[in-house]
PDB file of N, CA and C in Angstrom:
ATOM      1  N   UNK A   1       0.848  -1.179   0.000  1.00  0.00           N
ATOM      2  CA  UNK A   1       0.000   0.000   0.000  1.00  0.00           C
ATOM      3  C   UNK A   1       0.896   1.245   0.000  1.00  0.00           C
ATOM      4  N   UNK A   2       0.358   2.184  -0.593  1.00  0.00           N
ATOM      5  CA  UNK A   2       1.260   3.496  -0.963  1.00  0.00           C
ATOM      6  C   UNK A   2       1.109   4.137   0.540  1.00  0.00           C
ATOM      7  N   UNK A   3       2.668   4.731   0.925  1.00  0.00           N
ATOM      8  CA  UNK A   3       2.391   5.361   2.083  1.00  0.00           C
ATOM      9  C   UNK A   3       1.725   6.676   2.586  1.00  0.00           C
ATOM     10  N   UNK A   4       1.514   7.409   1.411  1.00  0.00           N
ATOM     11  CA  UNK A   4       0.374   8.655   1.297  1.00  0.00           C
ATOM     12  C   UNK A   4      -0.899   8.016   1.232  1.00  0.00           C
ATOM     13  N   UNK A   5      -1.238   7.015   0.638  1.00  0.00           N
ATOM     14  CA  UNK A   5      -2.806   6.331   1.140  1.00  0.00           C
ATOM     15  C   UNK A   5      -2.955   6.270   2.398  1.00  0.00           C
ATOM     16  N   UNK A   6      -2.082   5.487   2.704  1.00  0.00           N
ATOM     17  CA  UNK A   6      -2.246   4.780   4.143  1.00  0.00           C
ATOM     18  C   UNK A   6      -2.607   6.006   5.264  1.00  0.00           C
ATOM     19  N   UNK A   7      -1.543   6.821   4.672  1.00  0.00           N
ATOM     20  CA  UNK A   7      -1.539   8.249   5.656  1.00  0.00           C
ATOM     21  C   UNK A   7      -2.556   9.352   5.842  1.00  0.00           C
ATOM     22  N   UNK A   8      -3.235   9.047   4.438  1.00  0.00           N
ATOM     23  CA  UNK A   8      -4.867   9.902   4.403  1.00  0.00           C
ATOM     24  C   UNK A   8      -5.802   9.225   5.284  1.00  0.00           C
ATOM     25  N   UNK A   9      -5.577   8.129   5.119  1.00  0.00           N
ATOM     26  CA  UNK A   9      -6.833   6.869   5.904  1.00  0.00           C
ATOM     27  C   UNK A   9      -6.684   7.476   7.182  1.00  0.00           C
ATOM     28  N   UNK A  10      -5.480   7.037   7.696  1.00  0.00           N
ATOM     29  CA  UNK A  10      -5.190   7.543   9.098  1.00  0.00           C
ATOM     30  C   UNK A  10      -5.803   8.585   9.511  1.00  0.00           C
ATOM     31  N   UNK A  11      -5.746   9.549   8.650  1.00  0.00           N
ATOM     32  CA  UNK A  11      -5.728  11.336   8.753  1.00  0.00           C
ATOM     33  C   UNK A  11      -7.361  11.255   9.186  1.00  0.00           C
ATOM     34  N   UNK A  12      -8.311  10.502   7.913  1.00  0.00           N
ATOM     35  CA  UNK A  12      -9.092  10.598   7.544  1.00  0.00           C
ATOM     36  C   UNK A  12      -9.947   9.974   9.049  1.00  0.00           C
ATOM     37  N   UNK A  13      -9.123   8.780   9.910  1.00  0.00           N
ATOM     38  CA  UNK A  13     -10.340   8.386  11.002  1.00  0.00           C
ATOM     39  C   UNK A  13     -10.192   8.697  11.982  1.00  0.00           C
ATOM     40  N   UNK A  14      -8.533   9.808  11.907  1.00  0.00           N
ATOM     41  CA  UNK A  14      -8.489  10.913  13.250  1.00  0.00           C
ATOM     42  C   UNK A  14      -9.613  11.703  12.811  1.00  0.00           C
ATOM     43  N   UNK A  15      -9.738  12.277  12.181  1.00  0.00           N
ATOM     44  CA  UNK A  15     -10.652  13.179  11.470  1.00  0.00           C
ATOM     45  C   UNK A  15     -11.792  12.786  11.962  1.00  0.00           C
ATOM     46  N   UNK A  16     -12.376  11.595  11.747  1.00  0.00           N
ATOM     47  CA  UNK A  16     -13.836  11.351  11.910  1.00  0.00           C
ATOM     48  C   UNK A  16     -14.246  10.858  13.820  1.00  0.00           C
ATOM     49  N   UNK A  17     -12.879  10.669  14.267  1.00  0.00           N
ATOM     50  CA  UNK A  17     -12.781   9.645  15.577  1.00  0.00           C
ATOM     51  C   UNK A  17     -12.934  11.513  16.563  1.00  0.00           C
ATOM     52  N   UNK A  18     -12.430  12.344  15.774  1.00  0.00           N
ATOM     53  CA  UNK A  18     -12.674  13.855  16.374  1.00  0.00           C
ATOM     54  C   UNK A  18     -13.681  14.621  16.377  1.00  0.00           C
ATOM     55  N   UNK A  19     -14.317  14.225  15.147  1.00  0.00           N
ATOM     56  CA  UNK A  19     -15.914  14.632  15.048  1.00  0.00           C
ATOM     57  C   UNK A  19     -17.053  14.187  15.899  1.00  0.00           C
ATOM     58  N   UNK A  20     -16.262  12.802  15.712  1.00  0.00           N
ATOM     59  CA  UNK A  20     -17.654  11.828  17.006  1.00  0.00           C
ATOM     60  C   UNK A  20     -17.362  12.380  18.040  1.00  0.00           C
ATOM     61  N   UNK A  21     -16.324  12.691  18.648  1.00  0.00           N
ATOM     62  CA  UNK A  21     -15.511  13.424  20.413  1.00  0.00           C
ATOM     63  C   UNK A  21     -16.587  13.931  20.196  1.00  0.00           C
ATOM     64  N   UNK A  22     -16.509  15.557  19.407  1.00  0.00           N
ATOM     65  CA  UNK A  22     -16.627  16.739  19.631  1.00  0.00           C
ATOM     66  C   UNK A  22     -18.319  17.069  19.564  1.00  0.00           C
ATOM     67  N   UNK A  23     -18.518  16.106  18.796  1.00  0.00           N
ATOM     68  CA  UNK A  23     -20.016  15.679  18.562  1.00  0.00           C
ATOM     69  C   UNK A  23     -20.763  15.562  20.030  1.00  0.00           C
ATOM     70  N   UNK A  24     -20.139  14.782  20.480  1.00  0.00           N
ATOM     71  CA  UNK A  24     -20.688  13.908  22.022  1.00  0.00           C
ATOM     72  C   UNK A  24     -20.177  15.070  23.411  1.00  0.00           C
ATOM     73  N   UNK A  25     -19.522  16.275  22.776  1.00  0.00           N
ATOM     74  CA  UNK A  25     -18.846  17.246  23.875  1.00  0.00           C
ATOM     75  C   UNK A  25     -17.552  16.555  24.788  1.00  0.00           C
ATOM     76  N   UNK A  26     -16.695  15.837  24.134  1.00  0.00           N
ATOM     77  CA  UNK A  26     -16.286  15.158  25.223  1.00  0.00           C
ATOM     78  C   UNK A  26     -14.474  16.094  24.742  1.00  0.00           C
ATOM     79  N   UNK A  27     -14.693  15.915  23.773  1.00  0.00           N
ATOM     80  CA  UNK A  27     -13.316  16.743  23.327  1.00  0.00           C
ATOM     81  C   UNK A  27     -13.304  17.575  21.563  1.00  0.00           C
ATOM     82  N   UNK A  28     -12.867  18.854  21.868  1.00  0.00           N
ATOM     83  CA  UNK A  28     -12.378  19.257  20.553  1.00  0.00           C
ATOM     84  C   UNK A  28     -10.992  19.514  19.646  1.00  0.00           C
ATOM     85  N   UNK A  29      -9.824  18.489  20.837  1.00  0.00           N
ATOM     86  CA  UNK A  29      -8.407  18.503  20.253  1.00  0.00           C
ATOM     87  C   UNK A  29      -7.662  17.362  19.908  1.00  0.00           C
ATOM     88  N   UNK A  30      -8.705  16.453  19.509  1.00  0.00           N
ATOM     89  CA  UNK A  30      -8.253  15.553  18.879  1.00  0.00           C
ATOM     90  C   UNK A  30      -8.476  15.489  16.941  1.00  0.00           C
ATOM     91  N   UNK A  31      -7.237  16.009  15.673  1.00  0.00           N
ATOM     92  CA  UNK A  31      -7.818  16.433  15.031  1.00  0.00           C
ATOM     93  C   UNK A  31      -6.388  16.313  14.333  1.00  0.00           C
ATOM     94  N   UNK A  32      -6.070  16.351  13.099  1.00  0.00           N
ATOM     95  CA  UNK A  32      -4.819  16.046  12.121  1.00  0.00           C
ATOM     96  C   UNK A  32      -3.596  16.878  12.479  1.00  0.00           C
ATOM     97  N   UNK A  33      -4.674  18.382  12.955  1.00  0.00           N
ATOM     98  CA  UNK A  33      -3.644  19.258  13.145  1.00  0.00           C
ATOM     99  C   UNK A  33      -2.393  19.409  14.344  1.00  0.00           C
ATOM    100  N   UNK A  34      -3.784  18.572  15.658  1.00  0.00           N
ATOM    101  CA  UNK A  34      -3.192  18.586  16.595  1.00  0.00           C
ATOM    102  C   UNK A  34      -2.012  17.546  16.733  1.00  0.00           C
ATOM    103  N   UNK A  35      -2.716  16.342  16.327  1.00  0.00           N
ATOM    104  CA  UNK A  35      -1.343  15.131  15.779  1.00  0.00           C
ATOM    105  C   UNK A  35      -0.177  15.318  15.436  1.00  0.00           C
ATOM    106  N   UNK A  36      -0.137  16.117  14.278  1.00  0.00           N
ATOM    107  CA  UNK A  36       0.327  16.707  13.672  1.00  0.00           C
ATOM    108  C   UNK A  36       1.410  17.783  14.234  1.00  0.00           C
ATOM    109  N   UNK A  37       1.194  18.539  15.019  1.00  0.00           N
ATOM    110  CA  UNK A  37       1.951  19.351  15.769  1.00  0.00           C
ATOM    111  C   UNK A  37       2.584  18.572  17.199  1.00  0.00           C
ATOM    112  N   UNK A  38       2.202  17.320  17.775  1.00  0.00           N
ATOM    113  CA  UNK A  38       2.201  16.712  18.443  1.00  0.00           C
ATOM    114  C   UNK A  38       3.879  15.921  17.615  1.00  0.00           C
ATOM    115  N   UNK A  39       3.233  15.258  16.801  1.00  0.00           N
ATOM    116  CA  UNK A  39       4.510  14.336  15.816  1.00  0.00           C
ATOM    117  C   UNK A  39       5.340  15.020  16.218  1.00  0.00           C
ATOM    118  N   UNK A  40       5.441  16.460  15.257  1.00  0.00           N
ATOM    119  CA  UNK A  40       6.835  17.245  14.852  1.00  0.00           C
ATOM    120  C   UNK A  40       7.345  18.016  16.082  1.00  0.00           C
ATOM    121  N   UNK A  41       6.847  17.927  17.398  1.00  0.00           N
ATOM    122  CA  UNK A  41       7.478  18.378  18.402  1.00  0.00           C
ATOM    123  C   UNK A  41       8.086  17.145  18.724  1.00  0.00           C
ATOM    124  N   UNK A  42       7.781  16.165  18.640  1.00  0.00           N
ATOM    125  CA  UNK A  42       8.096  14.900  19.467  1.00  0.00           C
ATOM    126  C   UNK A  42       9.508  14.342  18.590  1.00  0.00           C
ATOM    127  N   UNK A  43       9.339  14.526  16.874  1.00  0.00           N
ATOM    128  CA  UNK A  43      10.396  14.465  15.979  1.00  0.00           C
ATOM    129  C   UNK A  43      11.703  15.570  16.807  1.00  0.00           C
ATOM    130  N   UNK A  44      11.505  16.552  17.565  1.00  0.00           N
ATOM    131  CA  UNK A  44      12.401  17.618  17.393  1.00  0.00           C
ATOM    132  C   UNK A  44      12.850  17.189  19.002  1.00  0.00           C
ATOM    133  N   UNK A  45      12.228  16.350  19.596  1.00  0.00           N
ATOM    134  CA  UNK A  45      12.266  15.886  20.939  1.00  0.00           C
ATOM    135  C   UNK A  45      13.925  14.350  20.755  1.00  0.00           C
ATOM    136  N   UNK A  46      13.215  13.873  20.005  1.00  0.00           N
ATOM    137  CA  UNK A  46      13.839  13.085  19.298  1.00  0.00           C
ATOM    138  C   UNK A  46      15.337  13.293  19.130  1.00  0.00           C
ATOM    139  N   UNK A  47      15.056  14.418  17.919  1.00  0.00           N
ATOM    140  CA  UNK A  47      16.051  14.223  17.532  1.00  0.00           C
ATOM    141  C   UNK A  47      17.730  15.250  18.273  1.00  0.00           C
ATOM    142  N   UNK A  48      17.011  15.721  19.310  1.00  0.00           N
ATOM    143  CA  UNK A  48      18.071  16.838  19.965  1.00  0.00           C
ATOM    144  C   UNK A  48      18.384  15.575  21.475  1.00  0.00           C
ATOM    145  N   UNK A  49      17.637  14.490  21.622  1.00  0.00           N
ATOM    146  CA  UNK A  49      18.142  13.755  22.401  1.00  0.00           C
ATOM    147  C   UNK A  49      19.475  12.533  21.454  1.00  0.00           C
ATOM    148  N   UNK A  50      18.865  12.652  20.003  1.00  0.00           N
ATOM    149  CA  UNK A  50      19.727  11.683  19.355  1.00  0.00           C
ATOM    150  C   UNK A  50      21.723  12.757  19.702  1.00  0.00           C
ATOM    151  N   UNK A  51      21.586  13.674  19.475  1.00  0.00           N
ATOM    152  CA  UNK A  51      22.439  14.878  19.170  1.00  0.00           C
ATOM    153  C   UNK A  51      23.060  14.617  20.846  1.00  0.00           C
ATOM    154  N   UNK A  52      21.952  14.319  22.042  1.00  0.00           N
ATOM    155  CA  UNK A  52      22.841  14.816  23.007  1.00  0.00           C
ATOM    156  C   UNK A  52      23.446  13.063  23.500  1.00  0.00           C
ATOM    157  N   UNK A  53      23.308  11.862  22.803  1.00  0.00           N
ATOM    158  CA  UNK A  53      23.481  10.950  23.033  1.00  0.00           C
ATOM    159  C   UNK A  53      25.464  10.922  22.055  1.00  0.00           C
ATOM    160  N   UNK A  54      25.212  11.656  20.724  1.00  0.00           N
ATOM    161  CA  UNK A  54      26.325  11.808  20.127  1.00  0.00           C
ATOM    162  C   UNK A  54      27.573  12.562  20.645  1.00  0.00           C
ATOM    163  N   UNK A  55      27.056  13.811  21.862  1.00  0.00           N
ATOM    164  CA  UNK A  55      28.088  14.197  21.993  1.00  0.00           C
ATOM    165  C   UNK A  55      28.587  13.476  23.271  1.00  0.00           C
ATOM    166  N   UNK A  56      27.630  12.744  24.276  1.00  0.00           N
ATOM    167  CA  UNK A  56      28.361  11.952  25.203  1.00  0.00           C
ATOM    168  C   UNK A  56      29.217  10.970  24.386  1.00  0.00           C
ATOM    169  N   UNK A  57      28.961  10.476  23.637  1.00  0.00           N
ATOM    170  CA  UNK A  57      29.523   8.829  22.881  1.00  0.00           C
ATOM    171  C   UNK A  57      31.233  10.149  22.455  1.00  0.00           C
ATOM    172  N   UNK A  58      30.913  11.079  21.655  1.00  0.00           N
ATOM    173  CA  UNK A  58      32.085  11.853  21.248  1.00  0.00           C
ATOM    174  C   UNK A  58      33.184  11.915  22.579  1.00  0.00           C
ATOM    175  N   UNK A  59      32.533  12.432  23.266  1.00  0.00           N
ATOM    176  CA  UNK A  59      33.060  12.915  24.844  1.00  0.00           C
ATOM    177  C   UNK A  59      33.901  11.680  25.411  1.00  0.00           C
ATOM    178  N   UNK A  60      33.193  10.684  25.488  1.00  0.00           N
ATOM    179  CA  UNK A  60      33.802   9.420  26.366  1.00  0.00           C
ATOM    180  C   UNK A  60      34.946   9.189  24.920  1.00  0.00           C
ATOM    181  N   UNK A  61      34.868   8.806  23.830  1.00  0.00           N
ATOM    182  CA  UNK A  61      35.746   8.300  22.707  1.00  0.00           C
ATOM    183  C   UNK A  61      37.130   9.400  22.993  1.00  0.00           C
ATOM    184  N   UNK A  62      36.966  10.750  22.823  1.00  0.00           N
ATOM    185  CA  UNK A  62      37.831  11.737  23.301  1.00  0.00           C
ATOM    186  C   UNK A  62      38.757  11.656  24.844  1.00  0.00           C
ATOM    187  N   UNK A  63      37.933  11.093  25.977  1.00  0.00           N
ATOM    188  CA  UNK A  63      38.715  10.811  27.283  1.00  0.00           C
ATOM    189  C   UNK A  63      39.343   8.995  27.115  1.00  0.00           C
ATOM    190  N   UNK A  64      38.964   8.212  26.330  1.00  0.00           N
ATOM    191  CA  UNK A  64      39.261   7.154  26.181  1.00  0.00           C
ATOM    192  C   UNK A  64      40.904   7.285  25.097  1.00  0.00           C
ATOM    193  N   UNK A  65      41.122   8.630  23.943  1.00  0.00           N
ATOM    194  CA  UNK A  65      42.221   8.616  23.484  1.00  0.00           C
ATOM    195  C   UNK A  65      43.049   9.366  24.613  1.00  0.00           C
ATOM    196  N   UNK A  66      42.930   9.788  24.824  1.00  0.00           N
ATOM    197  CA  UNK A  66      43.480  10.657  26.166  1.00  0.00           C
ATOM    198  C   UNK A  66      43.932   9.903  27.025  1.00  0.00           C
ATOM    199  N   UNK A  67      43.857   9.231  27.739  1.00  0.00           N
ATOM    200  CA  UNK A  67      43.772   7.719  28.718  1.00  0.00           C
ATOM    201  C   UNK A  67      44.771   7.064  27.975  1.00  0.00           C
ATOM    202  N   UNK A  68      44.142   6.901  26.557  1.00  0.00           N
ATOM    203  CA  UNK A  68      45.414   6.035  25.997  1.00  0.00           C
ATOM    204  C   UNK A  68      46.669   6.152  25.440  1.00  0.00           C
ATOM    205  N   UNK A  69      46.730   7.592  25.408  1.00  0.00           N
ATOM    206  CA  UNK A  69      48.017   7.869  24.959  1.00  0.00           C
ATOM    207  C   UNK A  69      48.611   8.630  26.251  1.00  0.00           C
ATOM    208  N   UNK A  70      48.171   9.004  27.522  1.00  0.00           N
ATOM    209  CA  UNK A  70      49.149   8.658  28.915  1.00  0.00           C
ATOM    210  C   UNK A  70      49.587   7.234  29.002  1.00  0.00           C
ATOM    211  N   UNK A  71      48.994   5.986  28.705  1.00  0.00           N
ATOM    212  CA  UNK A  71      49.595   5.081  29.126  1.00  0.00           C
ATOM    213  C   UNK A  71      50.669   4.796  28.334  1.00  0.00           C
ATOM    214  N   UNK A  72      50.346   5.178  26.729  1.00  0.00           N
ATOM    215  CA  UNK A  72      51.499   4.922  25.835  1.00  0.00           C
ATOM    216  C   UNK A  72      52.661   5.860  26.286  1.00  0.00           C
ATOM    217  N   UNK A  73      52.349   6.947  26.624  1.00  0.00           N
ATOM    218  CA  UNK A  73      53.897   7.704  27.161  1.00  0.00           C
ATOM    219  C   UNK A  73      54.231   7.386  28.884  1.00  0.00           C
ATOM    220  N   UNK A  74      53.701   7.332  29.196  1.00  0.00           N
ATOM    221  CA  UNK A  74      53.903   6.775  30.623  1.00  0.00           C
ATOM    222  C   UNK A  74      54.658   4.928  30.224  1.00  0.00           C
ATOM    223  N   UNK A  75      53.949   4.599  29.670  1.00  0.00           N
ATOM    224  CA  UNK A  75      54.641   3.331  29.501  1.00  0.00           C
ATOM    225  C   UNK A  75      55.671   3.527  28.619  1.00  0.00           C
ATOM    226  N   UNK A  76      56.279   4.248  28.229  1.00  0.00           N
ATOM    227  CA  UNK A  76      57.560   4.229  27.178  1.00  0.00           C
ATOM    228  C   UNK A  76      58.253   4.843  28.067  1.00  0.00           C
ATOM    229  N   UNK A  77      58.113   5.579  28.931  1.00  0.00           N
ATOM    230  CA  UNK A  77      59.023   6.433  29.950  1.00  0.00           C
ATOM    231  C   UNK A  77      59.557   5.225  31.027  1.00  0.00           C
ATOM    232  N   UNK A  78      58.369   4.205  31.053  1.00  0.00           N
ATOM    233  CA  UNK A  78      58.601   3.082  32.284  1.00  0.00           C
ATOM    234  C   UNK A  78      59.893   2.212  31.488  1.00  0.00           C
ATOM    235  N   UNK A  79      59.766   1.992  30.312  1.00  0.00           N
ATOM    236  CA  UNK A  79      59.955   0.784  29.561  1.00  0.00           C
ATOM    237  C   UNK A  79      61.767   1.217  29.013  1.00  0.00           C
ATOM    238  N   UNK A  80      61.896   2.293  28.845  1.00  0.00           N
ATOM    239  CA  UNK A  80      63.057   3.031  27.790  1.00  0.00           C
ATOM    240  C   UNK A  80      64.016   2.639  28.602  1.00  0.00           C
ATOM    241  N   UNK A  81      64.407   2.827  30.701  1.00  0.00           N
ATOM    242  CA  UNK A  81      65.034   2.499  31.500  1.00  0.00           C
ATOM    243  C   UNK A  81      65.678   0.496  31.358  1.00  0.00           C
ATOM    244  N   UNK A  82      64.657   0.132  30.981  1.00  0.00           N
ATOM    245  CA  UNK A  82      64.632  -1.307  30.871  1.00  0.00           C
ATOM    246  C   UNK A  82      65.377  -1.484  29.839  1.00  0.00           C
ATOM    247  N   UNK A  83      64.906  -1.161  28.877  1.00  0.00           N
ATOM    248  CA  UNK A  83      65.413  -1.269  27.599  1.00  0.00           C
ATOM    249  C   UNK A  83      66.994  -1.129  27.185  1.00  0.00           C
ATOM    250  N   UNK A  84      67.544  -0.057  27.750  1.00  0.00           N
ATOM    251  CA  UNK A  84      68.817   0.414  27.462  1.00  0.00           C
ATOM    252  C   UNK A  84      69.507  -0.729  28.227  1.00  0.00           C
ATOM    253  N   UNK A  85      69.099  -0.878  29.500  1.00  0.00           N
ATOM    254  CA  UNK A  85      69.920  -1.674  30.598  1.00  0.00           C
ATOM    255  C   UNK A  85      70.031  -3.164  29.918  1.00  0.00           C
ATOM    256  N   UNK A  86      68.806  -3.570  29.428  1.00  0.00           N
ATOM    257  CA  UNK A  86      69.058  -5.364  28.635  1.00  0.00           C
ATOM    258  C   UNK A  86      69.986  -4.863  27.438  1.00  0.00           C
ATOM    259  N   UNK A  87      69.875  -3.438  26.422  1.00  0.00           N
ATOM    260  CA  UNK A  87      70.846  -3.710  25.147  1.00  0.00           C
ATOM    261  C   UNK A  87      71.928  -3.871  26.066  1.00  0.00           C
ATOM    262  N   UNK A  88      72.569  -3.030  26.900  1.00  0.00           N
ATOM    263  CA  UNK A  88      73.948  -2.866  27.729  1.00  0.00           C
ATOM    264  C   UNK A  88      74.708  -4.265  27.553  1.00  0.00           C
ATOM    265  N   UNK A  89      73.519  -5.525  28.325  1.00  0.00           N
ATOM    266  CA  UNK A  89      74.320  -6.975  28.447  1.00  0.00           C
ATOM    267  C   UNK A  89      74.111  -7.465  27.388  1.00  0.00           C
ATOM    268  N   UNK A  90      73.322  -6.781  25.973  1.00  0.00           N
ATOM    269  CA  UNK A  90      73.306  -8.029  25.168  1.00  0.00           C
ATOM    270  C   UNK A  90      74.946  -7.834  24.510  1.00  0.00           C
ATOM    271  N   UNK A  91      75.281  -9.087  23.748  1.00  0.00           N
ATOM    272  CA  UNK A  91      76.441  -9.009  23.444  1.00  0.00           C
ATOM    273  C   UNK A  91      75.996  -8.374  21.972  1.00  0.00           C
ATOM    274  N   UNK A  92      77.107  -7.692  21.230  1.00  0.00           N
ATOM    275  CA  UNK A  92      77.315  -6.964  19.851  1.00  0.00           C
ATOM    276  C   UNK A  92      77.608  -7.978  19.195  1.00  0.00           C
ATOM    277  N   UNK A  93      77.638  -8.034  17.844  1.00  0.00           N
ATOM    278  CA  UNK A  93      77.764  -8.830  17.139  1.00  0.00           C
ATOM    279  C   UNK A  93      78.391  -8.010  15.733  1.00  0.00           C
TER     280      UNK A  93
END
């Protein structure tokens, strides 16, 4: 089914499911428009939580290179002492 059909239908038995409300006095804000403005706040809800999920994931990836390149210089500072002292006894060739 085409998704603009489908989406009129929809439209079409908010539409009528709002008439019967409003008919019966029970409500007059149930209606395409209100949906409608409902969606695209909820889209914008959405999508500024997708944004604040990206910059934690950025944030932690950023303290995780950070982290890792103290250990790489911290560990080459540990390691360089070692190093010289084993070439010292190895024999030359």
């Amino acid at each position: 089914m085409n998704t603009q059909k489908f989406l009129n239908m929809a439209f079409e038995g908010v539409d009528a499911l709002g008439y019967r409300l409003d008919q019966m006095g029970i409500t007059a804000k149930l209606n395409r428009h209100n949906i409608a403005a409902f969606l695209m706040a909820e889209q914008k809800h959405l999508e500024g939580e997708w944004d604040s999920i990206q910059v934690r994931m950025n944030l932690r990836r950023s303290q995780l290179e950070q982290i890792t390149q103290q250990i790489e210089t911290r560990t080459g500072a540990l390691i360089a002492p070692v190093k010289t002292q084993v070439n010292r006894f190895r024999p030359s060739h």
